[in-house]
PDB file of N, CA and C in Angstrom:
ATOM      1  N   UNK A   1     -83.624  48.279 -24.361  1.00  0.00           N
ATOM      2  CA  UNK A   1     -83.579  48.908 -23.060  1.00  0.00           C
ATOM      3  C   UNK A   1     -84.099  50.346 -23.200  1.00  0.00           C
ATOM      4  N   UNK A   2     -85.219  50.365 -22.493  1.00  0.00           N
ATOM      5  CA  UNK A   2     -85.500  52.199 -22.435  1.00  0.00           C
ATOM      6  C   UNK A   2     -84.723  53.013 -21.741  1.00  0.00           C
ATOM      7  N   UNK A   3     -84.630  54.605 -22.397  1.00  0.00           N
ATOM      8  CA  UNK A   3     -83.743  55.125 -21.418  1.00  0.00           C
ATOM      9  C   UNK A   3     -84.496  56.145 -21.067  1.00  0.00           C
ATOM     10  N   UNK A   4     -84.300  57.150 -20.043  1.00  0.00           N
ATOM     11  CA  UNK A   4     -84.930  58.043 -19.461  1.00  0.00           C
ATOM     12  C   UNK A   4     -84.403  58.944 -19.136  1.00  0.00           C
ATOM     13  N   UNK A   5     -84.480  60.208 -19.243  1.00  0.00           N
ATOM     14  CA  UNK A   5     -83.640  61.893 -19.228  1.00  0.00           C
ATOM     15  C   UNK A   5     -83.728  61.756 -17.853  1.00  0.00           C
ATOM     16  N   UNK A   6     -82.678  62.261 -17.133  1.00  0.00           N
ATOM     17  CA  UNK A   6     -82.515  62.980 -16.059  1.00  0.00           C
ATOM     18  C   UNK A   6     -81.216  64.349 -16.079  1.00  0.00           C
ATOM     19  N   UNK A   7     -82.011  65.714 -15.254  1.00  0.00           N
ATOM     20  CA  UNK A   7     -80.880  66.458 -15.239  1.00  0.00           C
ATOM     21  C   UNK A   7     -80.150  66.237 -13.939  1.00  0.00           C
ATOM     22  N   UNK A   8     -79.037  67.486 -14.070  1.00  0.00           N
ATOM     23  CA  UNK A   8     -77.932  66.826 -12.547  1.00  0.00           C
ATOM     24  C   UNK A   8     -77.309  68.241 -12.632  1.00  0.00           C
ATOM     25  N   UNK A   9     -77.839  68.769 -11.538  1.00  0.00           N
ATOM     26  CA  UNK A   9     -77.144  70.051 -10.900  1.00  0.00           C
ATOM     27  C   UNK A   9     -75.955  69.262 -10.687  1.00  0.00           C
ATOM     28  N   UNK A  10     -74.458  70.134 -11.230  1.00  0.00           N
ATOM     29  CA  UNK A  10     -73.311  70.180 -10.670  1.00  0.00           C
ATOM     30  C   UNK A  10     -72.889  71.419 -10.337  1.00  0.00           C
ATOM     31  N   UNK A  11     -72.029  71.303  -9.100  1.00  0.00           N
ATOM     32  CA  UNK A  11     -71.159  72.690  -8.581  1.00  0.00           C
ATOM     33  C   UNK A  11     -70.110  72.805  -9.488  1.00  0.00           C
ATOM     34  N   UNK A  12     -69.533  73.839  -9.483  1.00  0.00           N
ATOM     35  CA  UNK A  12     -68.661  74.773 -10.493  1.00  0.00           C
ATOM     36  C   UNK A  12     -67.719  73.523 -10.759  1.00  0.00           C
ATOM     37  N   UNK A  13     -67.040  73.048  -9.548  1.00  0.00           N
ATOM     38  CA  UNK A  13     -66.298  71.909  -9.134  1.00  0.00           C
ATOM     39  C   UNK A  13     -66.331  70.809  -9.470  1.00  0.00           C
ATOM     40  N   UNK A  14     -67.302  70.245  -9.356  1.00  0.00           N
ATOM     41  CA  UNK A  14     -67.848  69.255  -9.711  1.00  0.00           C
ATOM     42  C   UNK A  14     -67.807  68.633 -11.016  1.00  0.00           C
ATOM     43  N   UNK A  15     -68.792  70.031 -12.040  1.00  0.00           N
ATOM     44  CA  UNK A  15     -68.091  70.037 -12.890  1.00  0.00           C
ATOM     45  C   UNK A  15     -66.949  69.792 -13.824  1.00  0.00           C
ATOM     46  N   UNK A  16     -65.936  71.227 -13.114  1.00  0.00           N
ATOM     47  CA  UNK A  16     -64.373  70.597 -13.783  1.00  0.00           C
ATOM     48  C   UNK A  16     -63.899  69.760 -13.714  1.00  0.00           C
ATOM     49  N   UNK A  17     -64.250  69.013 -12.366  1.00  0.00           N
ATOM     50  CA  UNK A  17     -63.548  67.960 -12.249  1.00  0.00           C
ATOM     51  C   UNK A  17     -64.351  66.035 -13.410  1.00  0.00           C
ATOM     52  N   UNK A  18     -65.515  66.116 -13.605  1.00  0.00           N
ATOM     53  CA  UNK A  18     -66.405  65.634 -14.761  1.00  0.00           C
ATOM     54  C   UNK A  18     -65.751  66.227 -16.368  1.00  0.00           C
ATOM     55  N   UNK A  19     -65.157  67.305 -15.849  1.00  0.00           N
ATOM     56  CA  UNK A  19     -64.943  67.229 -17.768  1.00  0.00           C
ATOM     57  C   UNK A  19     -63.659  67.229 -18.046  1.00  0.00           C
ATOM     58  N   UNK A  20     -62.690  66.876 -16.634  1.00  0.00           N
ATOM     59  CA  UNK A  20     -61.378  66.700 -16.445  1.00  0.00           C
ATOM     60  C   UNK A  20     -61.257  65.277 -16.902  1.00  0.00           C
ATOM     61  N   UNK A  21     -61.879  64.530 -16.394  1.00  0.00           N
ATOM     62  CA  UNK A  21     -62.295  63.045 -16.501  1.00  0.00           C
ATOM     63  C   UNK A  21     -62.564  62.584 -17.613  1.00  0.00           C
ATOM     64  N   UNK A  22     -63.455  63.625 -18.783  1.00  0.00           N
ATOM     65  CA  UNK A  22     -64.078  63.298 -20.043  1.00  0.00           C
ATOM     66  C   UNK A  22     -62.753  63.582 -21.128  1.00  0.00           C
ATOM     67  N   UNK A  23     -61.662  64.369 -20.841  1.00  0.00           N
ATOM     68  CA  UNK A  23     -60.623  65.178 -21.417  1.00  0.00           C
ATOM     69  C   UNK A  23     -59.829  63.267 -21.130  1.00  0.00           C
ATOM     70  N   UNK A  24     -59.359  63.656 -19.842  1.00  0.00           N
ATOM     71  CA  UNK A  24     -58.326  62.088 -19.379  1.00  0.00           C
ATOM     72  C   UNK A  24     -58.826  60.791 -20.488  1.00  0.00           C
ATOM     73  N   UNK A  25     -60.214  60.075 -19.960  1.00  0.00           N
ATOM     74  CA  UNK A  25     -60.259  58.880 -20.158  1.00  0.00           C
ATOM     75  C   UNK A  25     -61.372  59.216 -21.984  1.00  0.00           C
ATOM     76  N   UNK A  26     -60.830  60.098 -22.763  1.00  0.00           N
ATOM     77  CA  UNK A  26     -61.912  60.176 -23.926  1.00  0.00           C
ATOM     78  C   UNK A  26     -63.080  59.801 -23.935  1.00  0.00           C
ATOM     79  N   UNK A  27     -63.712  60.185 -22.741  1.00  0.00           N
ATOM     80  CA  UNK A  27     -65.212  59.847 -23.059  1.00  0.00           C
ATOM     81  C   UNK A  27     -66.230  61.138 -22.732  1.00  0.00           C
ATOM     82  N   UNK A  28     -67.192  60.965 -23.114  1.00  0.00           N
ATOM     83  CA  UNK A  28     -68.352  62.245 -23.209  1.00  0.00           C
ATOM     84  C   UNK A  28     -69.061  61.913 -21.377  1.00  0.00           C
ATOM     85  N   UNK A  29     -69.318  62.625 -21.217  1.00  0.00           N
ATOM     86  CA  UNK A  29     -70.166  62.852 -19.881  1.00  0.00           C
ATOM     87  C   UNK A  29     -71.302  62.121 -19.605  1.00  0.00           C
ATOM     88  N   UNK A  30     -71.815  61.249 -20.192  1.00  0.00           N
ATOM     89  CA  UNK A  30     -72.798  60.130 -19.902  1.00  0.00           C
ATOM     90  C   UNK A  30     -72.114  59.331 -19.571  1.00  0.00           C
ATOM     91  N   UNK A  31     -70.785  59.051 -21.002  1.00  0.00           N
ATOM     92  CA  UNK A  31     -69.856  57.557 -20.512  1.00  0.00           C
ATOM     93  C   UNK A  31     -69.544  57.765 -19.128  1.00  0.00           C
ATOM     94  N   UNK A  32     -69.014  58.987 -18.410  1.00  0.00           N
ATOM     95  CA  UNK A  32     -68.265  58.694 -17.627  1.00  0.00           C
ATOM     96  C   UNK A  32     -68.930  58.923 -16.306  1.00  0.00           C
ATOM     97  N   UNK A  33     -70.341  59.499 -16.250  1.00  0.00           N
ATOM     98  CA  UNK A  33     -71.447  58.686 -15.236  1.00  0.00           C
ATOM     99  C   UNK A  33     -71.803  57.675 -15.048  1.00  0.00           C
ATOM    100  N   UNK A  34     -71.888  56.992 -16.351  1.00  0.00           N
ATOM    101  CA  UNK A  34     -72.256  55.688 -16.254  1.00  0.00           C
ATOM    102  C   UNK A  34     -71.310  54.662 -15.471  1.00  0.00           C
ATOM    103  N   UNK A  35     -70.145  55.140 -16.297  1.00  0.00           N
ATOM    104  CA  UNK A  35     -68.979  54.174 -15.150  1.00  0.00           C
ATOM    105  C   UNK A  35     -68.842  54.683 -14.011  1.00  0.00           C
ATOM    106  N   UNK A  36     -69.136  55.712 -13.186  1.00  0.00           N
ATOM    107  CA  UNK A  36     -69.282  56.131 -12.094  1.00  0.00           C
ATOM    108  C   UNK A  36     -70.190  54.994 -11.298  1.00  0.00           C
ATOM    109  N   UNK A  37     -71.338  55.262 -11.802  1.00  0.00           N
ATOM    110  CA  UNK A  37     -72.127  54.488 -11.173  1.00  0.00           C
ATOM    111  C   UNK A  37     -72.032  53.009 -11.536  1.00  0.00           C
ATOM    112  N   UNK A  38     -71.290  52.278 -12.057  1.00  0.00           N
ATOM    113  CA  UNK A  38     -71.275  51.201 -12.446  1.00  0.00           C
ATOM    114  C   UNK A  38     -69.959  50.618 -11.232  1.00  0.00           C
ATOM    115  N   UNK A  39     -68.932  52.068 -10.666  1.00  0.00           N
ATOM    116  CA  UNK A  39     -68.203  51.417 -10.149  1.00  0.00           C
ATOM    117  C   UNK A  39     -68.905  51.680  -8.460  1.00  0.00           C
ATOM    118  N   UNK A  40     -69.482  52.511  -8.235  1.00  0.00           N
ATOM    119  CA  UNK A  40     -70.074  53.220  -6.692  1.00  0.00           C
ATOM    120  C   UNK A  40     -70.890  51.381  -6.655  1.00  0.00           C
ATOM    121  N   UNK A  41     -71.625  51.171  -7.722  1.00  0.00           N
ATOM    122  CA  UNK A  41     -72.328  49.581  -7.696  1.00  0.00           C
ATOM    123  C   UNK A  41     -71.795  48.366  -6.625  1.00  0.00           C
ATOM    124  N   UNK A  42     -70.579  48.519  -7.397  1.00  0.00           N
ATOM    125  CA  UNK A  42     -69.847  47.113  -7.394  1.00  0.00           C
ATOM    126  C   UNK A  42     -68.738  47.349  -6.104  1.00  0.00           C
ATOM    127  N   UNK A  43     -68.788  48.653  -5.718  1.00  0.00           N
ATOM    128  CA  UNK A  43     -68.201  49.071  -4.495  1.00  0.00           C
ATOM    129  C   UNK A  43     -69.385  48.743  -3.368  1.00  0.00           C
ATOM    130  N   UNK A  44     -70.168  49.041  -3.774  1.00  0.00           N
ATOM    131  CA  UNK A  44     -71.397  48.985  -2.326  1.00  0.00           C
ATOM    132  C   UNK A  44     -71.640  47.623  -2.361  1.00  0.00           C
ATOM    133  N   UNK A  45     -71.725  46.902  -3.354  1.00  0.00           N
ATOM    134  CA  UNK A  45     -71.855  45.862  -3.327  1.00  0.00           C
ATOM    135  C   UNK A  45     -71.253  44.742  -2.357  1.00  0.00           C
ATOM    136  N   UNK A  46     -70.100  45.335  -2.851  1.00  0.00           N
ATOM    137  CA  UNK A  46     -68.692  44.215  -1.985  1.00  0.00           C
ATOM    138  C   UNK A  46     -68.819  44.727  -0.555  1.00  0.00           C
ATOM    139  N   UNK A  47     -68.893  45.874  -0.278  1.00  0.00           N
ATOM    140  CA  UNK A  47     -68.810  46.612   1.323  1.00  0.00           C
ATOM    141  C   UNK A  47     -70.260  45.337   1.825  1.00  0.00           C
ATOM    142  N   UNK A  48     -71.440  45.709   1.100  1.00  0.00           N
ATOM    143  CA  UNK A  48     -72.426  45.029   2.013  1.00  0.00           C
ATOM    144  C   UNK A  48     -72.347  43.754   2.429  1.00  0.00           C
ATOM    145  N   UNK A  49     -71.349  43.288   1.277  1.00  0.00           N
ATOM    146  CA  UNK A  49     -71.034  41.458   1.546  1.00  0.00           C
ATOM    147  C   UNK A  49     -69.956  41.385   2.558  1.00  0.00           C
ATOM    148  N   UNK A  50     -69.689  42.867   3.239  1.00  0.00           N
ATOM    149  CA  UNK A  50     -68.092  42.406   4.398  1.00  0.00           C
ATOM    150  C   UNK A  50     -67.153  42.939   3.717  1.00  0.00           C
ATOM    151  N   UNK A  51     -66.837  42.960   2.620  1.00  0.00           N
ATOM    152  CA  UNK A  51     -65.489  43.204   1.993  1.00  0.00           C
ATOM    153  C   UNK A  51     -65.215  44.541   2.418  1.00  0.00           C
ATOM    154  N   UNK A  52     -63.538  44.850   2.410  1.00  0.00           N
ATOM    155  CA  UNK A  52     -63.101  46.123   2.734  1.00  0.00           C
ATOM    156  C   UNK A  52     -62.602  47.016   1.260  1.00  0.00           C
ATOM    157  N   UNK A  53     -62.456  48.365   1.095  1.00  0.00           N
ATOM    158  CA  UNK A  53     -61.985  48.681   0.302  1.00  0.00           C
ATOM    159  C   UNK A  53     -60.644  49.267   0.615  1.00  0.00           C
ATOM    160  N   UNK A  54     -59.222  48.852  -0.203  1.00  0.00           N
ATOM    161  CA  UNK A  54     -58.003  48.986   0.386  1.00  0.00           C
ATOM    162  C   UNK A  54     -57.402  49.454  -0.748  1.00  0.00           C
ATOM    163  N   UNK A  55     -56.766  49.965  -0.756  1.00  0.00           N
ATOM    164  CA  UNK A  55     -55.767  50.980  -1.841  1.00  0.00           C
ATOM    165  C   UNK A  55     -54.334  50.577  -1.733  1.00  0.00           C
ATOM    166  N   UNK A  56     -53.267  50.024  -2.681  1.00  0.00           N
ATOM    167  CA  UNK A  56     -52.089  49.801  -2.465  1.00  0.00           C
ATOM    168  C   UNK A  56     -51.087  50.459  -2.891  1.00  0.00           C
ATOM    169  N   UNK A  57     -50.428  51.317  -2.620  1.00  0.00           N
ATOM    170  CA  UNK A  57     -49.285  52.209  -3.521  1.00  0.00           C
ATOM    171  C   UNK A  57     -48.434  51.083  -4.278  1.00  0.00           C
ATOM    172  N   UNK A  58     -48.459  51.351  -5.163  1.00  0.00           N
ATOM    173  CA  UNK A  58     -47.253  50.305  -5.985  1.00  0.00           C
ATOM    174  C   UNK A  58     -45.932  50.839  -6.252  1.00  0.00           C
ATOM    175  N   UNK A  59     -45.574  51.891  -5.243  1.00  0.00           N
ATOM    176  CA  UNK A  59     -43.826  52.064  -4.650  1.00  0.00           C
ATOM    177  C   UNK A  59     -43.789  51.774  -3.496  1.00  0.00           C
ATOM    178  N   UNK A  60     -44.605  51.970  -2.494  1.00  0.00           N
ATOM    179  CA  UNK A  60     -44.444  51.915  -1.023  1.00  0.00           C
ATOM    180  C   UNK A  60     -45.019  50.463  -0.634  1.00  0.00           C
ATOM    181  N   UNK A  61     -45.918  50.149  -1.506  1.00  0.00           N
ATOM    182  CA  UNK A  61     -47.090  48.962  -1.105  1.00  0.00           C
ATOM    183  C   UNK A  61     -47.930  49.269   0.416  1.00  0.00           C
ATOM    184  N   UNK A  62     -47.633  50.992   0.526  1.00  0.00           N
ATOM    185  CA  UNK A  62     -48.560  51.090   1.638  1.00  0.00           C
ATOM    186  C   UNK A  62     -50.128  51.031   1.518  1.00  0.00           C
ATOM    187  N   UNK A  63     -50.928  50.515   2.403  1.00  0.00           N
ATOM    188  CA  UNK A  63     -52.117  49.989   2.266  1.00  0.00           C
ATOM    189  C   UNK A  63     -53.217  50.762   3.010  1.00  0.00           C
ATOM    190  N   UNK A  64     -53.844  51.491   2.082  1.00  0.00           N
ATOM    191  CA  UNK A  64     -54.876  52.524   3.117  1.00  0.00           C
ATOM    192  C   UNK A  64     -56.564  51.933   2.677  1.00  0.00           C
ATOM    193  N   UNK A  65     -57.207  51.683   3.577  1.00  0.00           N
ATOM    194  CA  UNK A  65     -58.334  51.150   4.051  1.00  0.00           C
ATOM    195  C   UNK A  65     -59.533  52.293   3.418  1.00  0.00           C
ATOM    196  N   UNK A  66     -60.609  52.645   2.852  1.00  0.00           N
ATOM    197  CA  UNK A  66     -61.141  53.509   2.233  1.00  0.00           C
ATOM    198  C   UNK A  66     -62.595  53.167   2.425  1.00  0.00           C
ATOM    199  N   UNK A  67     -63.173  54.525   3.526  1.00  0.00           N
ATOM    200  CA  UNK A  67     -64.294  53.994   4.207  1.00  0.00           C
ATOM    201  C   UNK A  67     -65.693  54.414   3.150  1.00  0.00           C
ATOM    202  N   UNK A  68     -66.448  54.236   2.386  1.00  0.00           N
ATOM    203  CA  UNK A  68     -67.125  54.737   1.879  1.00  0.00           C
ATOM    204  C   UNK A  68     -68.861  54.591   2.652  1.00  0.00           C
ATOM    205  N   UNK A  69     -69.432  55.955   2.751  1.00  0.00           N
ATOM    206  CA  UNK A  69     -70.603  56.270   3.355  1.00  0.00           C
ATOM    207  C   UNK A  69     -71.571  56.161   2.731  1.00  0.00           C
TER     208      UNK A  69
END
């Protein structure tokens, strides 16, 4: 598989919050683009087929609906 450089302006924010993520789940900042986009995928995916995206608290089992643009 070839791969290909790309850069990526992040805001200050953006940022911390990317290397908050790399600190949490031990991974370096490619891994955790990659699963970014591996999950934004499989999210758009399901939305285009109809599916909803729903969130369940597992104390309340309240159920919030999650509109993605």
């Amino acid at each position: 598989m070839n791969k290909r450089t790309m850069t990526l302006n992040l805001t200050e924010r953006e940022m911390q919050v990317l290397d908050e993520l790399c600190v949490r789940k031990g991974l370096n900042k490619t891994a955790v683009m990659r699963q970014a986009l591996r999950l934004y995928q499989a999210v758009d995916s399901r939305l285009e087929a109809g599916d909803k995206l729903v969130i369940e608290s597992d104390k309340t089992k309240e159920k919030s609906e999650l509109v993605v643009l």
